[in-house]
Structure formats: C-alpha cells, structure tokens
Protein backbone atom coordinates (compact mmCIF):
# COMPACT_ATOMS: atom_id res chain seq x y z
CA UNK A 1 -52.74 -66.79 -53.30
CA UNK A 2 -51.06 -67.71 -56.88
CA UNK A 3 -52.30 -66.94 -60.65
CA UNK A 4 -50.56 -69.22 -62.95
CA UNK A 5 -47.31 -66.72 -63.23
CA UNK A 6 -47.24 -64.57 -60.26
CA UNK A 7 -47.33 -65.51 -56.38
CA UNK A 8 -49.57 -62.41 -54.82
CA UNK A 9 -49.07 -62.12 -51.17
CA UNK A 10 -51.65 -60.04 -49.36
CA UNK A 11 -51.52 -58.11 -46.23
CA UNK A 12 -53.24 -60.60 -44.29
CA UNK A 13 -51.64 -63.44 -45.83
CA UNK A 14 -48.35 -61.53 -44.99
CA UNK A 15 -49.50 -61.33 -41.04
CA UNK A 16 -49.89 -64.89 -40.84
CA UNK A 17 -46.86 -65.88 -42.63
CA UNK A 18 -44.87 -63.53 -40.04
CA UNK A 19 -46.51 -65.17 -37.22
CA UNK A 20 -45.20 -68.45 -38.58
CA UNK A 21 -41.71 -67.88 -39.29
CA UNK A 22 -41.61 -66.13 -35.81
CA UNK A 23 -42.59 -69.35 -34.05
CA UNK A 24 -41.21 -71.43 -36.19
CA UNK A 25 -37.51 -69.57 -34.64
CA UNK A 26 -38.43 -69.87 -31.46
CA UNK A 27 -38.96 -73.38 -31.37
CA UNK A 28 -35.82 -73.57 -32.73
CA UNK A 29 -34.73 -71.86 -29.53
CA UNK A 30 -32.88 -69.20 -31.38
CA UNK A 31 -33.61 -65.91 -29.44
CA UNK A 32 -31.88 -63.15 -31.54
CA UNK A 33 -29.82 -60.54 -29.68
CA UNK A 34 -30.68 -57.98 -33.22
CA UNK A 35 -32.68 -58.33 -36.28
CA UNK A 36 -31.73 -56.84 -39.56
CA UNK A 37 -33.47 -55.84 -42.57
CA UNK A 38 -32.13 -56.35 -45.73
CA UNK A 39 -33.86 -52.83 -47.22
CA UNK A 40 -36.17 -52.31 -49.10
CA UNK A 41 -37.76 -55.84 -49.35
CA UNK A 42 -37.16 -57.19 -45.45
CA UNK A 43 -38.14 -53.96 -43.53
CA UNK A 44 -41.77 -54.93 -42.78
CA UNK A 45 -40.59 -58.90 -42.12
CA UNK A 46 -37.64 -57.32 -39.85
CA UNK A 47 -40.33 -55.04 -37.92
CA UNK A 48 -42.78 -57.94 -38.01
CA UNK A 49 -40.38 -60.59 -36.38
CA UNK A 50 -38.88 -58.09 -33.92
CA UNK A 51 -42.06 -57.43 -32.02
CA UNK A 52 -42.99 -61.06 -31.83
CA UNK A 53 -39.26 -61.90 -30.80
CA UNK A 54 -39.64 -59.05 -28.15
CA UNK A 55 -36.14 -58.17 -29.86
CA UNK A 56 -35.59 -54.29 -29.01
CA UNK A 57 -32.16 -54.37 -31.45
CA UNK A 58 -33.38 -53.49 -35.40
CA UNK A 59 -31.35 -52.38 -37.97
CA UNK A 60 -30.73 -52.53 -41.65
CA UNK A 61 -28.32 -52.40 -44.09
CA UNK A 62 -28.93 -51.11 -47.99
CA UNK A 63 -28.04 -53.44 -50.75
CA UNK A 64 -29.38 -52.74 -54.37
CA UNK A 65 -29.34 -55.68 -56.81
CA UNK A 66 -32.42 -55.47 -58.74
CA UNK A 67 -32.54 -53.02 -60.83
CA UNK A 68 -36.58 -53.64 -62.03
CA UNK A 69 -38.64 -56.23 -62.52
CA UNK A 70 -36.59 -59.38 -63.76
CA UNK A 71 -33.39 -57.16 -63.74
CA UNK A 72 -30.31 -56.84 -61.54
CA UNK A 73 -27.43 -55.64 -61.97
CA UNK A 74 -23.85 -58.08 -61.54
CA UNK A 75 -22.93 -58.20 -58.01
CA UNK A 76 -24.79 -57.16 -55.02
CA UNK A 77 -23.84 -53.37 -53.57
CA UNK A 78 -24.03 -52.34 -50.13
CA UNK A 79 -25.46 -48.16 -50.08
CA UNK A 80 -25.37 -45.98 -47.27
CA UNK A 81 -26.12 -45.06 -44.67
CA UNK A 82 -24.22 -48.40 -43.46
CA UNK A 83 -25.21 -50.32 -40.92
CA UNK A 84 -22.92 -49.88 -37.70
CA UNK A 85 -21.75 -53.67 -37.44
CA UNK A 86 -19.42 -52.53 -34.66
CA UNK A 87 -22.20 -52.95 -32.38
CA UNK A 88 -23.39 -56.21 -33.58
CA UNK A 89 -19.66 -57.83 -33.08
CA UNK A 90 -20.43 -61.46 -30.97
CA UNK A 91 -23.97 -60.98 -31.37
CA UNK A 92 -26.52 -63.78 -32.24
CA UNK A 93 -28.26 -61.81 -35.19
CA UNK A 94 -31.24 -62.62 -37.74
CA UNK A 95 -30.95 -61.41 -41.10
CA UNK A 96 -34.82 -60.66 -42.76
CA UNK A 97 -35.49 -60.46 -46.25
CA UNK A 98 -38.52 -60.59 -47.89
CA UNK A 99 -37.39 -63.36 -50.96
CA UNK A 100 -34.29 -65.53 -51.09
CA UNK A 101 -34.23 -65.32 -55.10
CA UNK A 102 -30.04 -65.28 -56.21
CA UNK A 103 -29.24 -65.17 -52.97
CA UNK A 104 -26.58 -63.17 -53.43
CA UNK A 105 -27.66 -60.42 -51.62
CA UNK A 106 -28.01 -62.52 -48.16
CA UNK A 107 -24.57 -64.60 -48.61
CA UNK A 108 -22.95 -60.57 -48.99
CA UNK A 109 -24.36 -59.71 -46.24
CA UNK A 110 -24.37 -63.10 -43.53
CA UNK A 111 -20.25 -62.63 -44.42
CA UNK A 112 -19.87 -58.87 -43.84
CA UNK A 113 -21.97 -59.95 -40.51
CA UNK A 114 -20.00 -63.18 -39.68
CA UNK A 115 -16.78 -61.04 -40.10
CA UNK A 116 -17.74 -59.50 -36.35
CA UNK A 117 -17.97 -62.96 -34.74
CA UNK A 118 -21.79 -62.87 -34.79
CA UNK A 119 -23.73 -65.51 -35.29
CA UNK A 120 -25.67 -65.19 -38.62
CA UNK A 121 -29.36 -67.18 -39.24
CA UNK A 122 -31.35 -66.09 -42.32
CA UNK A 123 -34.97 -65.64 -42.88
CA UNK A 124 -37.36 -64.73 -45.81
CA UNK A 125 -40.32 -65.31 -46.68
CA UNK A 126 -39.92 -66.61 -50.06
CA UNK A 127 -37.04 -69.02 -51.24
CA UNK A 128 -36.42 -69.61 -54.84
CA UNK A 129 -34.77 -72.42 -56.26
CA UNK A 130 -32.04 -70.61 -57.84
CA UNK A 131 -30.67 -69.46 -54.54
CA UNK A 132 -26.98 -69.71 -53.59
CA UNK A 133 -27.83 -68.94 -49.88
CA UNK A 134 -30.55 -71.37 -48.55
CA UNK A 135 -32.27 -69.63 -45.83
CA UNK A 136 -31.98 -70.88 -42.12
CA UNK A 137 -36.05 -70.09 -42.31
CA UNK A 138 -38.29 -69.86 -45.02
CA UNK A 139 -42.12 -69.65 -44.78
CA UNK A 140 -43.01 -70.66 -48.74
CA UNK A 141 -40.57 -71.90 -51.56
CA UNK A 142 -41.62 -70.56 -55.08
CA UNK A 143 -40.85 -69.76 -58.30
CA UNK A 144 -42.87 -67.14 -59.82
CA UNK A 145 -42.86 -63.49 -59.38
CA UNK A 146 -43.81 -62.54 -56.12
CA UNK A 147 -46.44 -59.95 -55.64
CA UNK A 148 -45.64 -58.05 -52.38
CA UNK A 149 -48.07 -55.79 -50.60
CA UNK A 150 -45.77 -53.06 -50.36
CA UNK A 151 -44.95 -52.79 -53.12
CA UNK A 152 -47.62 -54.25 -55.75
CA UNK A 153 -48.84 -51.12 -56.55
CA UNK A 154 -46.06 -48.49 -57.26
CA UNK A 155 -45.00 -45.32 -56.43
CA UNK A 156 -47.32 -42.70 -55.41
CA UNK A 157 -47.32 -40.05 -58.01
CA UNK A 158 -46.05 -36.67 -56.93
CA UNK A 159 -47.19 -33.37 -58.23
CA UNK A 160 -45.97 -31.46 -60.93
CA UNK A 161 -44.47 -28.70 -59.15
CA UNK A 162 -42.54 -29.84 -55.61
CA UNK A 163 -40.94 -26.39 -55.39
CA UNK A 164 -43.63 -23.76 -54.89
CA UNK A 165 -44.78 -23.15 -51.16
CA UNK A 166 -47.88 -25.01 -49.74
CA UNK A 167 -50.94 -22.97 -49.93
C-alpha cells in the first residue's frame, strides 16, 4: 500500500512479500548454509526467510547508520555484541535487511563477510535507487519512506518510575 509520500507495508503485506523473496531464492537454487540479519531493520525478514529456507544457522550483526528519520550519520558502524564470523568462514550465507536505501550498510557488511571466504547474496525487501549495493534479491524497488510494521508506531512508553519494586 502507498500514500503519495510514504510506502506503508503491513503485516500481511509483509508475510507475502517474505514468501516471495523466499521462493524467488530457491529457484535460484541458492540454499544458504546461514542467514544474517542486518539489526534492527532485517531481524523479522532474517527469521522470516530462515524458516521457509529450513536454514537452522541465524545470526546478526549490529550496524547503526540512521540516526532518525531522514538522518544518518557518515559511515556505517558495526556495535556489539559482534557477530562470530569465525564460524561462517567458507559458508554460502544470505545477508537480510529490511531496505537497501545507501547501501552502505550491506556493502560494510557483504566485505567483512566475504573476508572469511563465504559466499555473500543480499536480500531486502525494499531497494532504493540511491543504493551503492544492488541487492542479489529485492521484493519492491521504491523511493519514498517506507512504513514498516515494526516499527510504524514507536516505542512503547515506559513508566515514570522503573526503579521501585513491582507491587
């Protein structure tokens, strides 16, 4: 679904678009040994693809570059905890993210990845047209402001006073 500046992806939108990018790799015939999530933004697609893969490896790896909405800061940064890419060395390994926008973030990380000998395919579910990194798969191409289900809404607000013992 689209409004004239925003793309607004719903949750069952979101299911079907998983579905699709999931067969759409395996007729490619690329069975991934691991999947992993760029976090925050390709956790759920990560989780989503590795149950229809049947892939049993999952991980993810931190990287901050947005900072809010329509702001990020210079250069990708990888947080911990860090990803143990030790065990990934020679593996044939999909990369999730939820939007290919820079694509900054997904060259970082397909190089720290590659450095192991893996084999490194992308996938998102949005690509933008100012990306550096075309993903291997993409399920829509846009380029408005995407409207995520998980995160649409905001934080949950907390109460006032975290410190006092439940009643």
């Amino acid at each position: 679904m689209t409004d004239e500046s925003r793309e607004i992806l719903d949750w069952s939108t979101y299911g079907r678009a998983a579905r699709e990018l999931a067969e759409t790799i395996a007729a490619d015939r690329f069975r991934p040994d691991a999947i992993v999530a760029i976090a925050r933004g390709g956790l759920a697609l990560a989780g989503s693809l590795a149950y229809a893969l049947d892939v049993k490896m999952l991980g993810s790896l931190n990287v901050e570059f947005y900072t809010g909405i329509g702001a990020r800061g210079d250069e990708p940064v990888v947080l911990p905890p860090t990803l143990d890419r030790d065990s990934l060395a020679g593996k044939r390994i999909l990369l999730a993210d939820d939007v290919a926008d820079s694509g900054r973030t997904l060259a970082l990380v397909v190089q720290l990845l590659a450095a192991g000998g893996s084999e490194v395919r992308t996938v998102c579910l949005y690509t933008k047209p100012t990306t550096v990194h075309e993903p291997t798969y993409t399920w829509r191409r846009t380029d408005r402001w995407i409207m995520f289900p998980w995160s649409s809404e905001g934080p949950v607000s907390f109460p006032d006073d975290l410190t006092g013992d439940a009643a």
